[in-house]
Protein backbone atom coordinates (compact mmCIF):
# COMPACT_ATOMS: atom_id res chain seq x y z
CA UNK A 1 73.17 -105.08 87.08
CA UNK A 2 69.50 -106.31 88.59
CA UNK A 3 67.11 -103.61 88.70
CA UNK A 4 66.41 -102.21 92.26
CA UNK A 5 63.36 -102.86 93.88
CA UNK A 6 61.06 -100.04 94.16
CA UNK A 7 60.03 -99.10 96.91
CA UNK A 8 56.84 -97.05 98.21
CA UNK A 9 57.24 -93.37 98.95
CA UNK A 10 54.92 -90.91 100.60
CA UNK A 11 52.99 -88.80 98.56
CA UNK A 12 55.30 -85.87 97.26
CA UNK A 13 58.51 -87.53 96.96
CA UNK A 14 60.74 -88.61 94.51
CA UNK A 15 61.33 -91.69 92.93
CA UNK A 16 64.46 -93.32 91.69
CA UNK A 17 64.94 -96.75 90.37
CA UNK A 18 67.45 -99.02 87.87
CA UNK A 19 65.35 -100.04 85.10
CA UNK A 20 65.63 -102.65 83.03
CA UNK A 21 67.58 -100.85 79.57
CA UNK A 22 70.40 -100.19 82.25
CA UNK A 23 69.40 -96.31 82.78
CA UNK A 24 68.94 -94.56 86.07
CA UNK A 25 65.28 -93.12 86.15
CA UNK A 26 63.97 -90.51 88.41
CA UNK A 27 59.75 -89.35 88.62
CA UNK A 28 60.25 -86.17 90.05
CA UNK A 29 56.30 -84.65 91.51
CA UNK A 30 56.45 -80.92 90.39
CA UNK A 31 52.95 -80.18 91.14
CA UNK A 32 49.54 -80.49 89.52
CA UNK A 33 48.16 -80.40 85.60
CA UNK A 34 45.20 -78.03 85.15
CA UNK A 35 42.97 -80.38 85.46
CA UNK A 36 43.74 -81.00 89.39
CA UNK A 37 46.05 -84.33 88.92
CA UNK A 38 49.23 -84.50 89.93
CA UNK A 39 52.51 -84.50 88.12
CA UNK A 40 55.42 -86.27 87.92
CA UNK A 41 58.65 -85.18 85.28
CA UNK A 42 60.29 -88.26 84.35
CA UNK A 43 63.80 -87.80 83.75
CA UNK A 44 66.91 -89.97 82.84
CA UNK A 45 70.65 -90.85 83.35
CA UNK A 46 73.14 -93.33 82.52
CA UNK A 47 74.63 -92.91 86.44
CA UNK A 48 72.74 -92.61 89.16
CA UNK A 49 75.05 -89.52 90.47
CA UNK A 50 74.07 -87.96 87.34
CA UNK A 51 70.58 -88.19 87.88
CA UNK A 52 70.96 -87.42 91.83
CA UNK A 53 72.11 -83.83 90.60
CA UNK A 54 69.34 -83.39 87.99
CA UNK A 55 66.77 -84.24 90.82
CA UNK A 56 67.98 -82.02 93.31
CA UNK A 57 68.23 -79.13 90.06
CA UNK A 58 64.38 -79.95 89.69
CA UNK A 59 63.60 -79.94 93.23
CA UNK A 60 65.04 -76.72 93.59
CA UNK A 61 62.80 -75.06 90.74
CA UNK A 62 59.87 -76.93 92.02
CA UNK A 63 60.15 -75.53 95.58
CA UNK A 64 61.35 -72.01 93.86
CA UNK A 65 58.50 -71.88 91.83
CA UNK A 66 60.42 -71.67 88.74
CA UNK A 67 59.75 -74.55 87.34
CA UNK A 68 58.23 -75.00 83.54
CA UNK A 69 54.20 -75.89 84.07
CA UNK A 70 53.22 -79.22 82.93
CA UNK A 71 51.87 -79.13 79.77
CA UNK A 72 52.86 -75.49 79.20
CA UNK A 73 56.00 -75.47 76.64
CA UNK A 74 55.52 -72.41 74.63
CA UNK A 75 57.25 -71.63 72.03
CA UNK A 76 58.68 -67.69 72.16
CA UNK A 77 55.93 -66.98 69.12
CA UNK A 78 53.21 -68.51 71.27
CA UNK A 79 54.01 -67.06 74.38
CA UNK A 80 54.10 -63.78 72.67
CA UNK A 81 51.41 -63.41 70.81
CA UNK A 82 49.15 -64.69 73.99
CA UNK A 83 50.92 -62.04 76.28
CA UNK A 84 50.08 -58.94 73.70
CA UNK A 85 46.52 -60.60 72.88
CA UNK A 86 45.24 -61.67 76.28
CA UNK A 87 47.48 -60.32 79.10
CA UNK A 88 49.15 -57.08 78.23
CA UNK A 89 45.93 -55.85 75.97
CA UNK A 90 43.50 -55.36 78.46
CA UNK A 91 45.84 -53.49 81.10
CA UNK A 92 48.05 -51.23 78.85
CA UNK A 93 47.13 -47.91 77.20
CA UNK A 94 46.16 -48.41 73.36
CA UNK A 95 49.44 -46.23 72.43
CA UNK A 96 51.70 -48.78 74.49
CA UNK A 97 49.55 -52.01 73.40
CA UNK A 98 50.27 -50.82 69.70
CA UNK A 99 54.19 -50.41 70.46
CA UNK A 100 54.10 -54.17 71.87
CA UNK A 101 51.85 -55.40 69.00
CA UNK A 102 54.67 -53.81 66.34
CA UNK A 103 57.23 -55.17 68.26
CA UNK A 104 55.90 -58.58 68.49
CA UNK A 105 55.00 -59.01 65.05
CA UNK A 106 57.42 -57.13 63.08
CA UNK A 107 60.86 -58.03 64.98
CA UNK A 108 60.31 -60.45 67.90
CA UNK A 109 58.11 -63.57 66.37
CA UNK A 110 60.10 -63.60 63.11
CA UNK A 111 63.55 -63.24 64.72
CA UNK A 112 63.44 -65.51 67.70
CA UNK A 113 59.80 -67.23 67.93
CA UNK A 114 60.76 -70.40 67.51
CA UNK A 115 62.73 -71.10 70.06
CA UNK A 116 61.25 -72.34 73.31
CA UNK A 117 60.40 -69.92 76.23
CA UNK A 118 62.49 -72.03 78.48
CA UNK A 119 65.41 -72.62 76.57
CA UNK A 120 65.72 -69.09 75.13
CA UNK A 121 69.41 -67.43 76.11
CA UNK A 122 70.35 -63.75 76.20
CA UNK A 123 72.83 -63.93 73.23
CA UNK A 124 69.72 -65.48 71.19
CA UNK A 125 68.30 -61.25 71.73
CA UNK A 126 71.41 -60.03 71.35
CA UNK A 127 72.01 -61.46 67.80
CA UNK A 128 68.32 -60.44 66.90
CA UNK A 129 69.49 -56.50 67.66
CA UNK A 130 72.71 -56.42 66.03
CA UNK A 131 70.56 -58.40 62.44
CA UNK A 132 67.93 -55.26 63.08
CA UNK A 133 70.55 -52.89 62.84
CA UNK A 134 72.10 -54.71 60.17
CA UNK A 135 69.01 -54.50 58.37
CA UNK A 136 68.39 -50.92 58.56
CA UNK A 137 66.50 -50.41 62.41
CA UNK A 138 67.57 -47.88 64.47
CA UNK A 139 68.98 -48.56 67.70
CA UNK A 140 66.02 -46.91 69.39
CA UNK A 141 63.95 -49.45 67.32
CA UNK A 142 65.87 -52.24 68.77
CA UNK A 143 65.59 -50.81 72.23
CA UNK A 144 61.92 -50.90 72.06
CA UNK A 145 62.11 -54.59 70.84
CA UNK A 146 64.39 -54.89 74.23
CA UNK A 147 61.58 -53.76 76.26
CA UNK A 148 58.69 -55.40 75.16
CA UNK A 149 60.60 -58.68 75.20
CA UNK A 150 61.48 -58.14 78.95
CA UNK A 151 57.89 -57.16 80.00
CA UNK A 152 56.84 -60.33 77.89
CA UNK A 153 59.38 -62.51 79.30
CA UNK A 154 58.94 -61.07 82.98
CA UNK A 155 55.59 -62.09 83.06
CA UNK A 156 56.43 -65.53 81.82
CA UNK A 157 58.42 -66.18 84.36
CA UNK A 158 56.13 -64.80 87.34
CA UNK A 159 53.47 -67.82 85.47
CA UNK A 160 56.21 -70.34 85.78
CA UNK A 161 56.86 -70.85 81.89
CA UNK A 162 60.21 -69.89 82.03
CA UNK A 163 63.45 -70.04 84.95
CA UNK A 164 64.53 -66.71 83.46
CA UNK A 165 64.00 -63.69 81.82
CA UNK A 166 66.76 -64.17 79.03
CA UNK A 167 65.84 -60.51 77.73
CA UNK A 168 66.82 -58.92 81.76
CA UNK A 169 69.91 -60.71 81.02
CA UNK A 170 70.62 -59.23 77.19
CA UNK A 171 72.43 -55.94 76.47
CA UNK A 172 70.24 -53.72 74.45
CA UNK A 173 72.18 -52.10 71.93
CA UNK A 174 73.72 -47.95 73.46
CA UNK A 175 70.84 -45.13 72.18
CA UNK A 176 73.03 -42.18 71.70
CA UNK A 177 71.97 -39.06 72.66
CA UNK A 178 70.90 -36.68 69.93
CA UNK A 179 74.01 -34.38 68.89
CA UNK A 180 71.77 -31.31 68.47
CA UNK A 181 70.61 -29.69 71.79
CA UNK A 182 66.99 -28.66 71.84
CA UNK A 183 66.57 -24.93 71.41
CA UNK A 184 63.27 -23.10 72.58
CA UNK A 185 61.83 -20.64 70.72
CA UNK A 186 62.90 -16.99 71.71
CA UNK A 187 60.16 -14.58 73.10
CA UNK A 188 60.59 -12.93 69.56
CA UNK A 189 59.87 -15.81 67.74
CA UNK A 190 56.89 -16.76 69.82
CA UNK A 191 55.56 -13.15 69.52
CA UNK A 192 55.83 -13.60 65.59
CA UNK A 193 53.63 -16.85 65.65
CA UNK A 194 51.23 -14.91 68.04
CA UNK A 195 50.79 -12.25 65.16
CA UNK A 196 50.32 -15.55 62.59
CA UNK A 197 48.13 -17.25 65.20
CA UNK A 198 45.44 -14.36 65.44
CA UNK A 199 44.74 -15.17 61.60
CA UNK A 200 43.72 -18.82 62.27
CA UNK A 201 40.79 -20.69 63.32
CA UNK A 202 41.25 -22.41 66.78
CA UNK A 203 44.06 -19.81 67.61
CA UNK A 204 43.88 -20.45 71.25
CA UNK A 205 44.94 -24.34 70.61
CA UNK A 206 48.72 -23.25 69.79
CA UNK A 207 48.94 -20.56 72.59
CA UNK A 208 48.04 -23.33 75.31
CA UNK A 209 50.74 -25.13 73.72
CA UNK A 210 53.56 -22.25 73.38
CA UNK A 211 52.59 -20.66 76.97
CA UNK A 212 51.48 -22.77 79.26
CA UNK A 213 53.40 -26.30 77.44
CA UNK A 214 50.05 -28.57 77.29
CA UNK A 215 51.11 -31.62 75.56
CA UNK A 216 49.04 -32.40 72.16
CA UNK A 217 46.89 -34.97 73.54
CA UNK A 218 45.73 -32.49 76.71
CA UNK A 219 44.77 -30.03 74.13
CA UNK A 220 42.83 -31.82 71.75
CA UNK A 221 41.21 -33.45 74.41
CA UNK A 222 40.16 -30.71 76.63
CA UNK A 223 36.40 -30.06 76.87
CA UNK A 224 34.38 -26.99 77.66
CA UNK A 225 33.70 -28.52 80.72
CA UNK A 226 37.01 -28.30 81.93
CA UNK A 227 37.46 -24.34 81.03
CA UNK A 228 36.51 -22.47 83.92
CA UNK A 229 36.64 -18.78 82.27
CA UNK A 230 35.14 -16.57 85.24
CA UNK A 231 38.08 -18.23 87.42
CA UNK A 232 40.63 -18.23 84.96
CA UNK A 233 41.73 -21.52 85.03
CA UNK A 234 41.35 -25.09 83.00
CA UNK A 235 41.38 -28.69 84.43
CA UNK A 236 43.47 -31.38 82.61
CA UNK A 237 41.62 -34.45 82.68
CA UNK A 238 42.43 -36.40 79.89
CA UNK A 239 44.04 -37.27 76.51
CA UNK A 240 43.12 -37.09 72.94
CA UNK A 241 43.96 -40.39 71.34
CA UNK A 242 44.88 -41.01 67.71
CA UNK A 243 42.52 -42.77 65.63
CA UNK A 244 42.28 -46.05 64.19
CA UNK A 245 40.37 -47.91 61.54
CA UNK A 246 39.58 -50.87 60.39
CA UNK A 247 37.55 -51.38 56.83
CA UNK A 248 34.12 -51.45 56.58
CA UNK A 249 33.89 -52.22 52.77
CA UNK A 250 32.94 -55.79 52.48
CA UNK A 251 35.56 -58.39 51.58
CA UNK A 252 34.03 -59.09 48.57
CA UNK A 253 34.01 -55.35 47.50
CA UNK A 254 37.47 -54.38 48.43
CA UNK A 255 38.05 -50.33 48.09
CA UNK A 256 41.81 -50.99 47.82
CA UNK A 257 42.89 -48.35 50.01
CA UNK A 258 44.52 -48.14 54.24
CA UNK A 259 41.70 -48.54 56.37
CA UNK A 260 42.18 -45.09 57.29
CA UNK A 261 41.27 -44.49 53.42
CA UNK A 262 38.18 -46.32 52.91
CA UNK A 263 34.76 -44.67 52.28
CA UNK A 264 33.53 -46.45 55.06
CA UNK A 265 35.91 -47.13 57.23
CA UNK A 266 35.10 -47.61 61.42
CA UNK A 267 36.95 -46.50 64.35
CA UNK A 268 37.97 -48.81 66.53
CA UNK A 269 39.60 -46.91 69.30
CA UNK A 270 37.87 -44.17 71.49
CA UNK A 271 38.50 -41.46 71.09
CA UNK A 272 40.20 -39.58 74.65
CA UNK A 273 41.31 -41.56 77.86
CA UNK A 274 41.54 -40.49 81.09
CA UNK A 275 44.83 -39.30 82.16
CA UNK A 276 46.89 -42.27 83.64
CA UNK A 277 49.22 -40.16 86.28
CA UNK A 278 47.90 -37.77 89.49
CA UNK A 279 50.06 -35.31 88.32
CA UNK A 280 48.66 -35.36 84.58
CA UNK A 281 45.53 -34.51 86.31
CA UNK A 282 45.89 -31.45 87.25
CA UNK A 283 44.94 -27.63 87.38
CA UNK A 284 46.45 -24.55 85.18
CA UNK A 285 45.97 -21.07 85.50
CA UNK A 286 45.01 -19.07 82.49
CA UNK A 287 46.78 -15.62 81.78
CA UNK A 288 44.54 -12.59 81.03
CA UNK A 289 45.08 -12.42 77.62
CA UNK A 290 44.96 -16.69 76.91
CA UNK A 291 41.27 -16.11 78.86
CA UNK A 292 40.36 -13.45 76.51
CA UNK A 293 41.47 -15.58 73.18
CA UNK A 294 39.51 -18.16 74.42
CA UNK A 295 36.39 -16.14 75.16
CA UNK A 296 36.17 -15.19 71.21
CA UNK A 297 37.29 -18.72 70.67
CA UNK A 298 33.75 -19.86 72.25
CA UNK A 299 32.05 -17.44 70.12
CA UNK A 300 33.25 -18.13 67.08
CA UNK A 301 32.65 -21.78 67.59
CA UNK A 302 28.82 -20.92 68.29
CA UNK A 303 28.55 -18.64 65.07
CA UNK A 304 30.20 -21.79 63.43
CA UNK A 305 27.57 -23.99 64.82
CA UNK A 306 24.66 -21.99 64.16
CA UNK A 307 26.53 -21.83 60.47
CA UNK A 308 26.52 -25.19 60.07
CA UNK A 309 23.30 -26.56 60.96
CA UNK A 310 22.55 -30.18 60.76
CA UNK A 311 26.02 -30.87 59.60
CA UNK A 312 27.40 -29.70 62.68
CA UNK A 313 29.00 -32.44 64.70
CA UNK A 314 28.02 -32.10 68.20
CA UNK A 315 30.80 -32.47 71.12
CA UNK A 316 31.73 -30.67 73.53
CA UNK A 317 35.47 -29.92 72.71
CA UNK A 318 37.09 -26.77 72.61
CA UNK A 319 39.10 -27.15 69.22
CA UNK A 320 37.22 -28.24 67.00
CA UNK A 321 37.17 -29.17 62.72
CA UNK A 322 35.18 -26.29 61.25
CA UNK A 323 32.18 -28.78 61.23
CA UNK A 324 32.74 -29.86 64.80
CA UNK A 325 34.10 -33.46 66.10
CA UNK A 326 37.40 -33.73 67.64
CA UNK A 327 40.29 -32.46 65.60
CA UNK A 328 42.78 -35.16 64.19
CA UNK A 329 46.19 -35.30 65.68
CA UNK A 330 47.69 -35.94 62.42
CA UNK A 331 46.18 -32.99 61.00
CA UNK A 332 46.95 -30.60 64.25
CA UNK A 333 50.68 -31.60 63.36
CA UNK A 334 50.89 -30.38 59.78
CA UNK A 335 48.57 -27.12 60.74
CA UNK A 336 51.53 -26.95 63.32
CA UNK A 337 54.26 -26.88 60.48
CA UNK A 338 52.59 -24.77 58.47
CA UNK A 339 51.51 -21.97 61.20
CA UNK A 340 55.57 -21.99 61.31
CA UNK A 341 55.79 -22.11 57.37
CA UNK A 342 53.87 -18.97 57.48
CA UNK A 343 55.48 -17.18 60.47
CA UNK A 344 58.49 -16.74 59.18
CA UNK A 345 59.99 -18.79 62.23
CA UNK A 346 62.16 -21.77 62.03
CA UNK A 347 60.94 -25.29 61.56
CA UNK A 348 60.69 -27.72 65.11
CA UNK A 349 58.70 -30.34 66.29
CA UNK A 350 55.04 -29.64 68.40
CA UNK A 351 56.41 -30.98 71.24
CA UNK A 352 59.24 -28.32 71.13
CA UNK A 353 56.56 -25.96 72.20
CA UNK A 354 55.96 -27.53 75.53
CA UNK A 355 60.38 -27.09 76.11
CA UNK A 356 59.55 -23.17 75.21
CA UNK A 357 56.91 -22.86 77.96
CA UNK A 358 59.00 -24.84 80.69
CA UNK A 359 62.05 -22.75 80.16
CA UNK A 360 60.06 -19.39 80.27
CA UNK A 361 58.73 -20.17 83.25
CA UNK A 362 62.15 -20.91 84.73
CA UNK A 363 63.36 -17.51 83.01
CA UNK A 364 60.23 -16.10 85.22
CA UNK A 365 61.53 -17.47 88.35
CA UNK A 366 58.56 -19.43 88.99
CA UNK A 367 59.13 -22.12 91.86
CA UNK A 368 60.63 -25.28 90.68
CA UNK A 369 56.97 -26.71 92.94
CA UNK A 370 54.47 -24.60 90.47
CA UNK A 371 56.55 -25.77 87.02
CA UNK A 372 56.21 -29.15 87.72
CA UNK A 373 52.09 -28.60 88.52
CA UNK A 374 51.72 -26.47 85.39
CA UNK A 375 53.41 -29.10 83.14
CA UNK A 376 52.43 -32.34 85.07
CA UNK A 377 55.30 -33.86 86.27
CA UNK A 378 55.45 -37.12 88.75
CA UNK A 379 57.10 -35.88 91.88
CA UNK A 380 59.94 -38.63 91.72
CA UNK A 381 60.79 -37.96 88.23
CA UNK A 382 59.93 -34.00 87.92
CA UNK A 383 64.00 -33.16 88.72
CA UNK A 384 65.17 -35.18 85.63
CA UNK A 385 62.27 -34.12 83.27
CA UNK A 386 63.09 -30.33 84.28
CA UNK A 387 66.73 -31.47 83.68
CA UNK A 388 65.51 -32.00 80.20
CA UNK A 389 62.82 -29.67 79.53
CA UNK A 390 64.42 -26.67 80.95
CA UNK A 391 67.42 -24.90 78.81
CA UNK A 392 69.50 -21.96 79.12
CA UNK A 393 69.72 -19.16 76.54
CA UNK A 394 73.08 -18.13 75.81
CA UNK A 395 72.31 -14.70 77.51
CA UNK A 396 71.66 -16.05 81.26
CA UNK A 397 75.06 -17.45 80.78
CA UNK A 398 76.90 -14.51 79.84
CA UNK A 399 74.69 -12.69 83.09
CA UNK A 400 76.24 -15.53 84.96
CA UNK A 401 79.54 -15.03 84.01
CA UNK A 402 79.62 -11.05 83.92
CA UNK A 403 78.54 -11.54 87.75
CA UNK A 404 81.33 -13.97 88.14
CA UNK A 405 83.95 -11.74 86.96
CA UNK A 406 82.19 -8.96 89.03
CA UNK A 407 82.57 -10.93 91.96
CA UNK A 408 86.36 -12.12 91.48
CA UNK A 409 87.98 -9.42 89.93
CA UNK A 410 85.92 -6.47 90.86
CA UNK A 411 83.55 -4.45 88.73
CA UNK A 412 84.46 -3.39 85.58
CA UNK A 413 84.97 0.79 85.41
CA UNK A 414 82.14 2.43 84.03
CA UNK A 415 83.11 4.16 80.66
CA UNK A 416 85.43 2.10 80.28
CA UNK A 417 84.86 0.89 76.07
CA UNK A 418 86.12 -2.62 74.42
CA UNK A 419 88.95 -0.39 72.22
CA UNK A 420 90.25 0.61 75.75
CA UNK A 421 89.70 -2.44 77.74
CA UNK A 422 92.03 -3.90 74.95
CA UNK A 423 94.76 -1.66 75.17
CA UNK A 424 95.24 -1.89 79.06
């Protein structure tokens, strides 16, 4: 067949010709290379239908602005690795940029980075969660490789590297539920660790936590600055972070320990942020006798200053180590489990304080309004976080039900014992 004449198009259209090794060819213009000149994919098919329909598929992504970027054909590990480094890093919190980083490097590069960006499917993801579970991962584990992949992915495909986001497409593997409800500690209980807490340094720290439900970061974060004794009352304004280190032995002189380990290690994360939500920002009232603890609390910490001299770490935080500086989240958590070692009360997790305080309040009858203030819930999410946060005891059932009955059947007759009730 004799090759048909080209012939000359205006700027922005298409091309299609017969060449001369017997192949339809197409240049398709689907925009400009970053250097300002255009560009043109060159595609081919052995019928010109064929190549009529791959046009008009590339046409479509062009004018859709899904189209793969000339030049740009990343690889999933490449893609990845610049989204955590250089997109993600510099708009995330540090906590969220390290559950990315993990995610990327641990799971994500090694299971699927190979592949390219724009040829990755959802069953490729899919097989990567079922081998993580295979392999020992949790499905919660796998989840949170689901969701970094679709953030990565989304973004991918706002850029134009990719027509899809094959991870929106892929079916995460089902998080159960955990079997065991969380129980709050009884008013019993939380008297006992109130007798244990007067014995300890910073005692304040765990009544904030068991009364009023600040979250561990609040806490450790809150200055003096924010305590407003005289009006009984604190201001949450931001969140203790955990540390980080990186060596600062020299390469030739290993230490051979973590870089949380080494004799001269440096910290490479600040140490509080600024709380992200309006609602984490927020005011709490202080009751009488919390305003009192933390009035000797203050003292203390001055006669522990005064103590210490010139090894006294100056800062203005309200819990303190017993040379000043900000206290350690890692070792708040195992003073936690010990203050209930010693207490006598059963063993839970910190944050299992903070579900005490919510469902006391609720026992209180304070207004659903004030409970989400106190603990710093969003507005559009504060009826499914008091949905988890609040419980009921066994005994405001058995009220409910007693009034039930009352109401149904009538009011039991006074007097009237179990031995008697059982033989009418």
């Amino acid at each position: 067949m004799a090759e048909k004449k080209r012939t000359r198009r205006a700027n922005g259209e298409t091309a299609i010709y017969f060449g001369k090794d017997g192949r339809w060819h197409a240049r398709v213009p689907m925009g400009y290379k970053d250097n300002g000149e255009p560009y043109r994919r060159h595609i081919t098919r052995t019928s010109e239908d064929a190549l009529t329909e791959e046009v008009k598929r590339l046409e479509k992504q062009r004018d859709q602005g899904t189209a793969q970027q000339p030049g740009k054909l990343w690889t999933v590990e490449k893609w990845l690795w610049h989204w955590v480094e250089n997109i993600a890093k510099d708009v995330v919190s540090e906590n969220t940029y390290d559950g990315y980083e993990v995610a990327v490097r641990v799971h994500l590069v090694p299971g699927i980075g190979r592949h390219r960006i724009d040829r990755l499917e959802p069953e490729h993801l899919e097989s990567l969660y079922r081998r993580m579970q295979k392999n020992g991962s949790k499905p919660a584990t796998a989840h949170q490789a689901h969701r970094t992949a679709r953030t990565a992915f989304g973004e991918a495909v706002r850029r134009g590297h990719a027509a899809k986001n094959a991870a929106a497409l892929a079916k995460p593997p089902r998080v159960e539920e955990p079997e065991e409800e969380i129980e709050p500690y009884s008013v019993e209980e939380v008297q006992s660790l109130l007798i244990e807490v007067n014995k300890r340094r910073n005692s304040a720290r765990w009544m904030l936590a068991l009364a009023l439900g600040l979250r561990q970061g609040e806490t450790l974060g809150l200055r003096w600055v924010d305590v407003d004794l005289d009006h009984e009352y604190l201001k949450l304004r931001r969140n203790r972070l955990r540390p980080k280190y990186e060596h600062g032995c020299k390469e030739a002189e290993p230490c051979g320990r973590k870089a949380g380990y080494c004799p001269v290690r440096t910290q490479v994360r600040r140490e509080t942020k600024n709380t992200k939500s309006r609602a984490g920002r927020r005011a709490v009232p202080l009751p009488g006798p919390l305003v009192v603890m933390l009035r000797t609390h203050r003292e203390v910490q001055a006669r522990e200053r005064k103590t210490a001299g010139n090894l006294w770490t100056e800062s203005d935080y309200v819990f303190t180590k017993p040379l000043g500086g900000p206290l350690s989240p890692n070792t708040d958590y195992h003073d936690w489990k010990k203050l209930l070692e010693d207490a006598g009360v059963r063993d839970a997790r910190l944050h299992d304080a903070r579900h005490t305080a919510a469902t006391v309040l609720m026992l209180l009858g304070v207004p659903d309004r004030v409970i989400d203030q106190i603990m710093g819930w969003e507005a559009g999410t504060s009826a499914r976080m008091r949905a988890r946060y609040l419980h009921v005891p066994d005994a405001m059932l058995k009220d409910v039900a007693q009034k039930i009955a009352d109401a149904i059947w009538g009011p039991s007759p006074k007097g009237l014992d179990k031995d008697q009730d059982n033989e009418g």
